[in-house]
Protein backbone atom coordinates (compact mmCIF):
# COMPACT_ATOMS: atom_id res chain seq x y z
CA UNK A 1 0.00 0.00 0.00
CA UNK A 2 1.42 3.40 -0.92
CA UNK A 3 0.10 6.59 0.99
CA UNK A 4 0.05 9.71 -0.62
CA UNK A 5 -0.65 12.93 2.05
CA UNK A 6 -2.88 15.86 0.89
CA UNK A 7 -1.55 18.60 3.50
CA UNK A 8 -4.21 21.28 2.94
CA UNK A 9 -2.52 24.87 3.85
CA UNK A 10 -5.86 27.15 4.33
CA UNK A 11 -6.76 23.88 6.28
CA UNK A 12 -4.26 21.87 8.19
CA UNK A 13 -7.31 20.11 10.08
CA UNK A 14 -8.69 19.04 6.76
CA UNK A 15 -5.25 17.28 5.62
CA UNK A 16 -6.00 14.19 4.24
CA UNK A 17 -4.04 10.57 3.13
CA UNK A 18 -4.73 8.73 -0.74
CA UNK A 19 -4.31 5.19 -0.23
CA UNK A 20 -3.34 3.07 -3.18
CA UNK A 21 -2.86 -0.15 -3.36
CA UNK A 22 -4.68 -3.83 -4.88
CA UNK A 23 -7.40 -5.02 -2.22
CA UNK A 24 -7.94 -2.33 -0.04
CA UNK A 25 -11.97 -2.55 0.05
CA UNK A 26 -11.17 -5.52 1.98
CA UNK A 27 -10.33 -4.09 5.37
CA UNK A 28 -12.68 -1.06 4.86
CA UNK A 29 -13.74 -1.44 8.09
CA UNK A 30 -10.14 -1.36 9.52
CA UNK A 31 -9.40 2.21 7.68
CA UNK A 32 -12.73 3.22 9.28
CA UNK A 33 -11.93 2.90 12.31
CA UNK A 34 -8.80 4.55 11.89
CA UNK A 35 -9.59 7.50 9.73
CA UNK A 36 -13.46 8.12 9.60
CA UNK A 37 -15.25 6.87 12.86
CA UNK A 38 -19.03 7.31 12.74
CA UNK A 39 -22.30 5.64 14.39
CA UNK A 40 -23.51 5.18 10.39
CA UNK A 41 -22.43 4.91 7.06
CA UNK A 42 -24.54 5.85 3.99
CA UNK A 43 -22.79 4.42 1.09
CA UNK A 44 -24.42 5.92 -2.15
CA UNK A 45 -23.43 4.43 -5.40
CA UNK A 46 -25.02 4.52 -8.93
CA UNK A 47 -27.03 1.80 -9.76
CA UNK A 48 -24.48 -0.21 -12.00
CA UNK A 49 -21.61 -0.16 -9.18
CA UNK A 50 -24.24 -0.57 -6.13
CA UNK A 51 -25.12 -4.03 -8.06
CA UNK A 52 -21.44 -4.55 -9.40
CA UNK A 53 -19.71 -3.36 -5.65
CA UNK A 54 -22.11 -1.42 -3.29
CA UNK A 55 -24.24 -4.65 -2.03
CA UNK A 56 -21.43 -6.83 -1.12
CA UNK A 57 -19.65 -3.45 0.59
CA UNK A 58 -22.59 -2.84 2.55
CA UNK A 59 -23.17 -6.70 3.79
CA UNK A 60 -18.97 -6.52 4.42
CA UNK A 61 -19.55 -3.54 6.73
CA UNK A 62 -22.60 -5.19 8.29
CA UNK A 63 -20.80 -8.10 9.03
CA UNK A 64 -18.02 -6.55 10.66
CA UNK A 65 -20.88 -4.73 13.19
CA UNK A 66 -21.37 -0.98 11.39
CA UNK A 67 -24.94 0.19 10.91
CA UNK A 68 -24.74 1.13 7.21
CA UNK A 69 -27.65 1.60 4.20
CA UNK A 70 -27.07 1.67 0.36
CA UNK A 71 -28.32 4.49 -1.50
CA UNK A 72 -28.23 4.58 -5.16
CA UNK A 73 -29.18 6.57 -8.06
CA UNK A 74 -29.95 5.95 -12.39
CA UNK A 75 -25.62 6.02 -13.53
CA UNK A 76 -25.15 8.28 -15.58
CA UNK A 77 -23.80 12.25 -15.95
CA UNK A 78 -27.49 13.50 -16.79
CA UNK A 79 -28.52 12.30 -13.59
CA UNK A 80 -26.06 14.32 -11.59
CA UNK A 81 -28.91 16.90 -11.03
CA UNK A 82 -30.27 19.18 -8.10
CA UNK A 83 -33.45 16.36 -8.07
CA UNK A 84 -31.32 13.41 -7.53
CA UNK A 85 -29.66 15.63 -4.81
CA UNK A 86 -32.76 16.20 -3.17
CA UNK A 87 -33.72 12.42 -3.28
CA UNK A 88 -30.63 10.77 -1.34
CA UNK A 89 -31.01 13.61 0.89
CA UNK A 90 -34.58 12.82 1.82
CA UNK A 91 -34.16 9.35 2.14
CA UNK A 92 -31.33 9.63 4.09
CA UNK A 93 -33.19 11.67 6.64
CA UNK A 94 -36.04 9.32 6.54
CA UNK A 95 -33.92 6.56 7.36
CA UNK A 96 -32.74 9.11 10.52
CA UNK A 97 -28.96 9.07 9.50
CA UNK A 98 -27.65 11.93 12.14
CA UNK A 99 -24.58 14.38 12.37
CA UNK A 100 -22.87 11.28 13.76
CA UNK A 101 -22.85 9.42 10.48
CA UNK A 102 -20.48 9.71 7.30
CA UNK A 103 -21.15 9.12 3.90
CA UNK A 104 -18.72 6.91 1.03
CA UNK A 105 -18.99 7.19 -2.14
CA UNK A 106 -18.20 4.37 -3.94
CA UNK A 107 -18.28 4.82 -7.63
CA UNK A 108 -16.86 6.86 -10.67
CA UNK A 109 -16.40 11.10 -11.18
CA UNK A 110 -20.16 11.41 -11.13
CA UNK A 111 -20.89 9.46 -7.73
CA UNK A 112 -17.97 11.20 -6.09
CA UNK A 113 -19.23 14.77 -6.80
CA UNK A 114 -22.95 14.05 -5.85
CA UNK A 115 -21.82 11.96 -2.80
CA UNK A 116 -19.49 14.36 -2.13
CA UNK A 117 -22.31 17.52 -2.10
CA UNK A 118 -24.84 15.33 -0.22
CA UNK A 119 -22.36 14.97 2.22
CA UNK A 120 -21.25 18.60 2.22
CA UNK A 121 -24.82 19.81 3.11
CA UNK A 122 -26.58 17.06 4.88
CA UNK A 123 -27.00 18.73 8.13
CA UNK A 124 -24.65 21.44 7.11
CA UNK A 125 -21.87 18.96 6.50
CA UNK A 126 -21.14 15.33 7.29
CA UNK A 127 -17.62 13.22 6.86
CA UNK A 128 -16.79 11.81 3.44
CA UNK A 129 -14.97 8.99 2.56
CA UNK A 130 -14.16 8.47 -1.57
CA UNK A 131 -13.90 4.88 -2.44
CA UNK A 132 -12.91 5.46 -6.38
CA UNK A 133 -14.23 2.49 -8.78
CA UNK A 134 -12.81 3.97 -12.18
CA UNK A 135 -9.69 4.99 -12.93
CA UNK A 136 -10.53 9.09 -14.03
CA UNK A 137 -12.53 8.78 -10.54
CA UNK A 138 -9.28 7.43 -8.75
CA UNK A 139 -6.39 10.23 -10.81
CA UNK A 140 -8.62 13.40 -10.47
CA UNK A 141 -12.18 13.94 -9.38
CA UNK A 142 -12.00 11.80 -6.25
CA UNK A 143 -8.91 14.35 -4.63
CA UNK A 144 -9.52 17.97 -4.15
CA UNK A 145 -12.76 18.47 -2.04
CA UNK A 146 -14.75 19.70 -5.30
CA UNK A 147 -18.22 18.21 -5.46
CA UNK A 148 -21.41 19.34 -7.09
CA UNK A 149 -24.32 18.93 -9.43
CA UNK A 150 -25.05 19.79 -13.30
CA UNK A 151 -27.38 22.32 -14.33
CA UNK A 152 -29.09 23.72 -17.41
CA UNK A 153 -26.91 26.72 -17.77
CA UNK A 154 -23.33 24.39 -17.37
CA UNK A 155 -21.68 21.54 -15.55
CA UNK A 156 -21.27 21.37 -12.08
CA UNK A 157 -22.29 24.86 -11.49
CA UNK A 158 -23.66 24.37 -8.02
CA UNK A 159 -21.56 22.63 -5.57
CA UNK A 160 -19.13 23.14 -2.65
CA UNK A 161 -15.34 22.05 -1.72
CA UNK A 162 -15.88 19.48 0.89
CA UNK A 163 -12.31 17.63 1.61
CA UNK A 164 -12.77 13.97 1.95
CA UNK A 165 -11.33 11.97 5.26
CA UNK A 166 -9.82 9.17 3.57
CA UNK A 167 -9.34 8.10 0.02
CA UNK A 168 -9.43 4.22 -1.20
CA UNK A 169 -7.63 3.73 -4.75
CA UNK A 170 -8.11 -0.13 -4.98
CA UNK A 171 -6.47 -1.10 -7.88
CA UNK A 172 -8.50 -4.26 -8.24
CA UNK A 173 -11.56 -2.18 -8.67
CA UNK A 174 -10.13 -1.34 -12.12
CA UNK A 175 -10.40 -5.03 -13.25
CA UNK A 176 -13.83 -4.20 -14.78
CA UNK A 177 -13.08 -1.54 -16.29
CA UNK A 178 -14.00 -1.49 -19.86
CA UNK A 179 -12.04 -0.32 -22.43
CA UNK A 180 -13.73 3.01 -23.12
CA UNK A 181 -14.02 4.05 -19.32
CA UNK A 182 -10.36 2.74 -19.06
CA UNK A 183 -9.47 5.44 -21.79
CA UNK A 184 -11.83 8.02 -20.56
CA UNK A 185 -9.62 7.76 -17.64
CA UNK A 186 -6.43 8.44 -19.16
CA UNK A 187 -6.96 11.73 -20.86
CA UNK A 188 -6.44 12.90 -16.94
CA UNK A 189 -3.41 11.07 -16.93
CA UNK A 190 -2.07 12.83 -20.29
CA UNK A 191 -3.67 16.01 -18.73
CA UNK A 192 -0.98 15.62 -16.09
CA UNK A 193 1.70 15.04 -17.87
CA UNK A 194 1.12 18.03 -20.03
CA UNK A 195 0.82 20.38 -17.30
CA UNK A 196 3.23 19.04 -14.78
CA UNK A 197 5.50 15.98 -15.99
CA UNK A 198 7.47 15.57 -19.37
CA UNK A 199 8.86 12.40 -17.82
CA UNK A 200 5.52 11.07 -17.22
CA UNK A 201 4.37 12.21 -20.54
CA UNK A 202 7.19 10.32 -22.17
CA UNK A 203 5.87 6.98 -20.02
CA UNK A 204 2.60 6.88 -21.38
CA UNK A 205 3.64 7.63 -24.61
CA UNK A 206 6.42 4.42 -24.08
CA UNK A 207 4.34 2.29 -22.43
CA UNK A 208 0.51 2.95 -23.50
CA UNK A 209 -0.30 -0.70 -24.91
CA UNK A 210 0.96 -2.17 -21.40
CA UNK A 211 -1.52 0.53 -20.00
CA UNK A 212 -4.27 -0.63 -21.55
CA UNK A 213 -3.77 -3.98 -21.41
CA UNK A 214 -4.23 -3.14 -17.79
CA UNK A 215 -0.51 -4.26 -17.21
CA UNK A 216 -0.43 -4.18 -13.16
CA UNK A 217 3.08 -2.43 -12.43
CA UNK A 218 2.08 0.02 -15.24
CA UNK A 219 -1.21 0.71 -14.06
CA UNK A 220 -0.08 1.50 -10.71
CA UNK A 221 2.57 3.95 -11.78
CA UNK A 222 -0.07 5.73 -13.81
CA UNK A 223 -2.43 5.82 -10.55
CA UNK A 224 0.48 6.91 -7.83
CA UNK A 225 2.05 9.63 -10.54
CA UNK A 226 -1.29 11.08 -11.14
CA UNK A 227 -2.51 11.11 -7.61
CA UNK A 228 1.17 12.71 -6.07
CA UNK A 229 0.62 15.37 -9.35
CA UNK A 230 -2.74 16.23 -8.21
CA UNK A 231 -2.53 15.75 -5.19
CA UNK A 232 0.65 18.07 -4.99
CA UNK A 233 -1.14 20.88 -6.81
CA UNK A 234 -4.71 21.00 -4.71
CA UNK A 235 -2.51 20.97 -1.51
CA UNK A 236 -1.58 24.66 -2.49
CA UNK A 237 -4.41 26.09 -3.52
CA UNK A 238 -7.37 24.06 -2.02
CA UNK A 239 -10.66 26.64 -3.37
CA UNK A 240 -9.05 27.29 -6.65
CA UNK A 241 -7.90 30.66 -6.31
CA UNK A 242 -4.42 30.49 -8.20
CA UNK A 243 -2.07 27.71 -9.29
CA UNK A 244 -4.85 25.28 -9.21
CA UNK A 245 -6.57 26.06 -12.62
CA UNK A 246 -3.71 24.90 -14.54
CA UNK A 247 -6.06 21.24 -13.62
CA UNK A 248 -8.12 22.73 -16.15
CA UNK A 249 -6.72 22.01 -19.54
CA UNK A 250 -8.87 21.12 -22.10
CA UNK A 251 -11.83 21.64 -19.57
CA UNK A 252 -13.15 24.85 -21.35
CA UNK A 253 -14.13 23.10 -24.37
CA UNK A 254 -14.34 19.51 -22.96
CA UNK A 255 -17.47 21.01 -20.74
CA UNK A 256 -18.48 22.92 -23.92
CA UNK A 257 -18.42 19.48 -25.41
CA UNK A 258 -20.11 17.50 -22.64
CA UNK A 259 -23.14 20.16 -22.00
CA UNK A 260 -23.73 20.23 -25.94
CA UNK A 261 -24.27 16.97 -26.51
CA UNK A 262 -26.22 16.56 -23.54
CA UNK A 263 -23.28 14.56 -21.99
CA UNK A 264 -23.28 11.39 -24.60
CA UNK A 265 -19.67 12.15 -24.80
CA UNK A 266 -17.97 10.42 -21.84
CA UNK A 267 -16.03 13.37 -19.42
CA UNK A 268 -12.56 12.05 -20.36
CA UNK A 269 -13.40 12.12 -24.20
CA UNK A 270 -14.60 15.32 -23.96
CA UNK A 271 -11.42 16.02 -22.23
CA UNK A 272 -9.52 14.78 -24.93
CA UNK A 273 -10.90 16.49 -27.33
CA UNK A 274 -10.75 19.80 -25.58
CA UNK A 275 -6.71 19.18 -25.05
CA UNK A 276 -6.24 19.04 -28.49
CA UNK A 277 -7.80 22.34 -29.42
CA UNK A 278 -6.70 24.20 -26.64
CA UNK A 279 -3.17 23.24 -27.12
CA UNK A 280 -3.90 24.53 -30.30
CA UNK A 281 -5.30 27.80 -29.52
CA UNK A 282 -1.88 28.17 -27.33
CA UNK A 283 0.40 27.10 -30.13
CA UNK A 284 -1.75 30.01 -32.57
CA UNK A 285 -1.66 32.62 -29.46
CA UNK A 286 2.24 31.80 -29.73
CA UNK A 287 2.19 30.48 -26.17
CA UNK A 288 2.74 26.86 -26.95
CA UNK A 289 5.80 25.52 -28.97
CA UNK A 290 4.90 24.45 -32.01
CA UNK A 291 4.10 20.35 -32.29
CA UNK A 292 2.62 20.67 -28.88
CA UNK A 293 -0.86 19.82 -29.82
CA UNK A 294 0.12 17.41 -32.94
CA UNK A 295 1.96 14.94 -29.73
CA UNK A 296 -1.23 15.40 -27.71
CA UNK A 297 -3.08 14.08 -30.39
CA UNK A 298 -0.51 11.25 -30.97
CA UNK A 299 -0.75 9.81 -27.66
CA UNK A 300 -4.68 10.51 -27.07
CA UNK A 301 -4.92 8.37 -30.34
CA UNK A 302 -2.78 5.61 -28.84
CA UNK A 303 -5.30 5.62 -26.21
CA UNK A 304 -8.64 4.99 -28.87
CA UNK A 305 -9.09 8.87 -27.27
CA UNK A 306 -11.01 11.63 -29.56
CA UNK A 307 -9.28 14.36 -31.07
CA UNK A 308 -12.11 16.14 -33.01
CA UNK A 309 -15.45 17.29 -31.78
CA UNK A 310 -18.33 15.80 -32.78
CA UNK A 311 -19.83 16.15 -35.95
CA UNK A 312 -22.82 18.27 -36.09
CA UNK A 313 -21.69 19.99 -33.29
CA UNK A 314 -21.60 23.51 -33.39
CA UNK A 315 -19.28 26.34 -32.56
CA UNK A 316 -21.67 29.26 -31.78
CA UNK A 317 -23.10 26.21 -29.24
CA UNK A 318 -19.53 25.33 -28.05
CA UNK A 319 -18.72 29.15 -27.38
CA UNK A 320 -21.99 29.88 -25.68
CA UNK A 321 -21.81 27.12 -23.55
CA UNK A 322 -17.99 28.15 -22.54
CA UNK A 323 -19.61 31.57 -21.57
CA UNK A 324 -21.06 30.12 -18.42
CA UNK A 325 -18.12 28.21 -17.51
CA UNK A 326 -16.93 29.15 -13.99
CA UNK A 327 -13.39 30.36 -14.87
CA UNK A 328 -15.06 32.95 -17.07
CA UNK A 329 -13.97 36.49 -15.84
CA UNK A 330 -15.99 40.07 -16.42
CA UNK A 331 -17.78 38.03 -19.71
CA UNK A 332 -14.50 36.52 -20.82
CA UNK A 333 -13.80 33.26 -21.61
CA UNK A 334 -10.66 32.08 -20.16
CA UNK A 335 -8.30 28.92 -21.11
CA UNK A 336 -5.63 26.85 -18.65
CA UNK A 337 -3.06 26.48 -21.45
CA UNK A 338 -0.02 24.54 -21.87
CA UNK A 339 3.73 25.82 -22.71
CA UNK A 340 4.96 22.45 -23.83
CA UNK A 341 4.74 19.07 -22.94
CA UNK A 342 5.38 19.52 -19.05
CA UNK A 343 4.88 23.13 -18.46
CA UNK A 344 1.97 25.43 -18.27
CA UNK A 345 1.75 28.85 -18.97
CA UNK A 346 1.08 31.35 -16.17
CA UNK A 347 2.48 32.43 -12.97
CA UNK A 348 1.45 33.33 -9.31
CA UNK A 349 1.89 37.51 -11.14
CA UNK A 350 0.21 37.12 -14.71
CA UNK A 351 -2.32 34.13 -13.33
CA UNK A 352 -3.17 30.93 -14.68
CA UNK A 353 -5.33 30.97 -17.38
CA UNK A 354 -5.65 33.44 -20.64
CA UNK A 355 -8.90 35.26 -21.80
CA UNK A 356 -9.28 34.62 -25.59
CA UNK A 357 -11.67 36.73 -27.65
CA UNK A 358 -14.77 34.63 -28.94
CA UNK A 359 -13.51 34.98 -32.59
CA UNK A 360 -10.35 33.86 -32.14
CA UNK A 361 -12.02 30.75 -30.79
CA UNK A 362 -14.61 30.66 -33.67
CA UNK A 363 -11.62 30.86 -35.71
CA UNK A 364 -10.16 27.70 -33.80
CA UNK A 365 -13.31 25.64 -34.17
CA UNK A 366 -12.87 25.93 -38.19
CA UNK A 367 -9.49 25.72 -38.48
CA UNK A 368 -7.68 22.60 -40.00
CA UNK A 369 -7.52 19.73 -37.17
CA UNK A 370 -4.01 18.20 -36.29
């Protein structure tokens, strides 16, 4: 087992350990004890991993003398809503779950940031305890304290930082993993590599078939690499106020990209797809050296990844969607952009992201592709 510390500066109390490591789920109840006590746990779960994980969980933690209910909602990013909210909320109180209790969320990006905001407001704020089941959950959304719901006017628009006690990467969890989710994953990993890591870049690049033929050793180093990277970065800046919205390249036109096609494209593709345009956009704002975005697009391909938004959709869409995005400052849109492969642009002085004028990004969406 590898631990990974998240030592929070605006909150030392609120420091937090990543665990990582094959099997963990299995002495759950141990790391409960140790880093989350409570008189109940609400586990909620979407209602592919409540059947595929959540049921045996819950009868685990039963067994071993917790009082613990499963709560699940419909999977899927169009059901990360204020109404599914509400509902897990409501039940929760029915069943009389009480400051004394904790919440896990046990499941991908989307059960992590509605677990995570049930948790944040049930009775102004309950423990949390992420139990990652895909890998995009595990590198990114499950580490930071950001949690929240979609909305008509943009993705997770209402929400609240609520730090997590304890995070559980099993790496056995990733077993079934299908290839697409798998893939969705690892445009975070590329992500970090871009932004942070040349060497790491260069790994997944070297070793991508091993990656996705779920290679163990190389698997884990993508998981621990990821994790210290992000982990590293939201220590610093834990509401997003600075350095932190480097995290957020290809996220201006990945949301753009999810919202617009009412979220058929997976997060991670979306992703994808918005890293390759936006390291564009850099390399045509002469920010980014040239070839930036053409490797991007190299290894994203290696990884069955996107590179090219969908057809029919549209840019006047795209760029009115990016309008409500929550980086946008005083009605400009702003981008987290890349340097080259292992440095951003930006500073603690200048900031970390760049406004761009809507037709230089109308200009990007009908430019030729890499």
């Amino acid at each position: 087992m590898v631990t990974i510390r998240v030592p929070l500066v605006e909150q030392r109390d609120a420091s937090y350990d990543i665990l990582i490591g094959p099997g963990l789920v299995r002495d759950l109840d141990k790391l409960l004890e140790q880093y989350c006590p409570a008189a109940a746990y609400a586990v909620i779960s979407d209602s592919h991993v409540g059947k595929l994980y959540g049921e045996s969980l819950a009868k685990q933690m039963a067994a071993a003398g917790h009082e613990v209910a499963l709560f699940t909602f419909p999977a899927g990013e169009w059901n990360k809503t204020r109404e599914t909210w509400a509902s897990l909320s409501d039940r929760m109180l029915a069943a009389h779950f009480g400051r004394d209790g904790a919440v896990i969320a046990l499941g991908g990006g989307v059960v992590g940031d509605m677990a995570g905001f049930v948790a944040a407001t049930y009775l102004r704020g309950v423990p949390l305890v992420q139990i990652p089941t895909s890998l995009l959950a595990m590198i990114d959304s499950s580490i930071g304290g950001k949690t929240g719901v979609d909305v008509a006017a943009g993705k997770n628009l209402l929400g609240a930082f609520h730090q997590p006690r304890l995070v559980v990467a099993d790496l056995a969890l990733l077993a079934s993993l299908s290839t697409v989710q798998l893939a969705a994953g690892l445009a975070e990993a590329v992500k970090h590599g871009v932004i942070v890591d040349a060497e790491y870049f260069d790994f997944l690049e070297a070793d991508h078939a091993a990656i996705l033929a779920k290679d163990d050793q190389a698997l884990a180093r993508v998981v621990r690499r990821s994790v210290e990277i992000k982990a590293a970065v939201v220590a610093q800046d834990e509401r997003e106020a600075g350095r932190r919205a480097i995290l957020n390249f290809g996220h201006t036109v990945g949301h753009a990209i999810e919202a617009t096609s009412k979220y058929e494209v997976l997060h991670g593709e979306a992703v994808a797809i918005g890293m390759v345009y936006e390291a564009q956009l850099a390399e045509t704002l002469g920010i980014a050296a040239a070839g930036t975005a053409q490797r991007i697009a190299g290894l994203l391909e290696r990884f069955h990844l996107p590179v090219e938004r969908p057809e029919g959709s549209r840019a006047e869409e795209l760029i009115a969607a990016m309008r409500g995005d929550k980086k946008a400052r005083t009605g400009a849109i702003r981008f987290a952009l890349p340097k080259k492969i292992g440095t951003v642009h930006g500073d603690a002085t200048r900031g970390w992201t760049v406004p761009v004028e809507e037709e230089r990004i109308r200009e990007l969406f009908s430019a030729q592709r890499v």
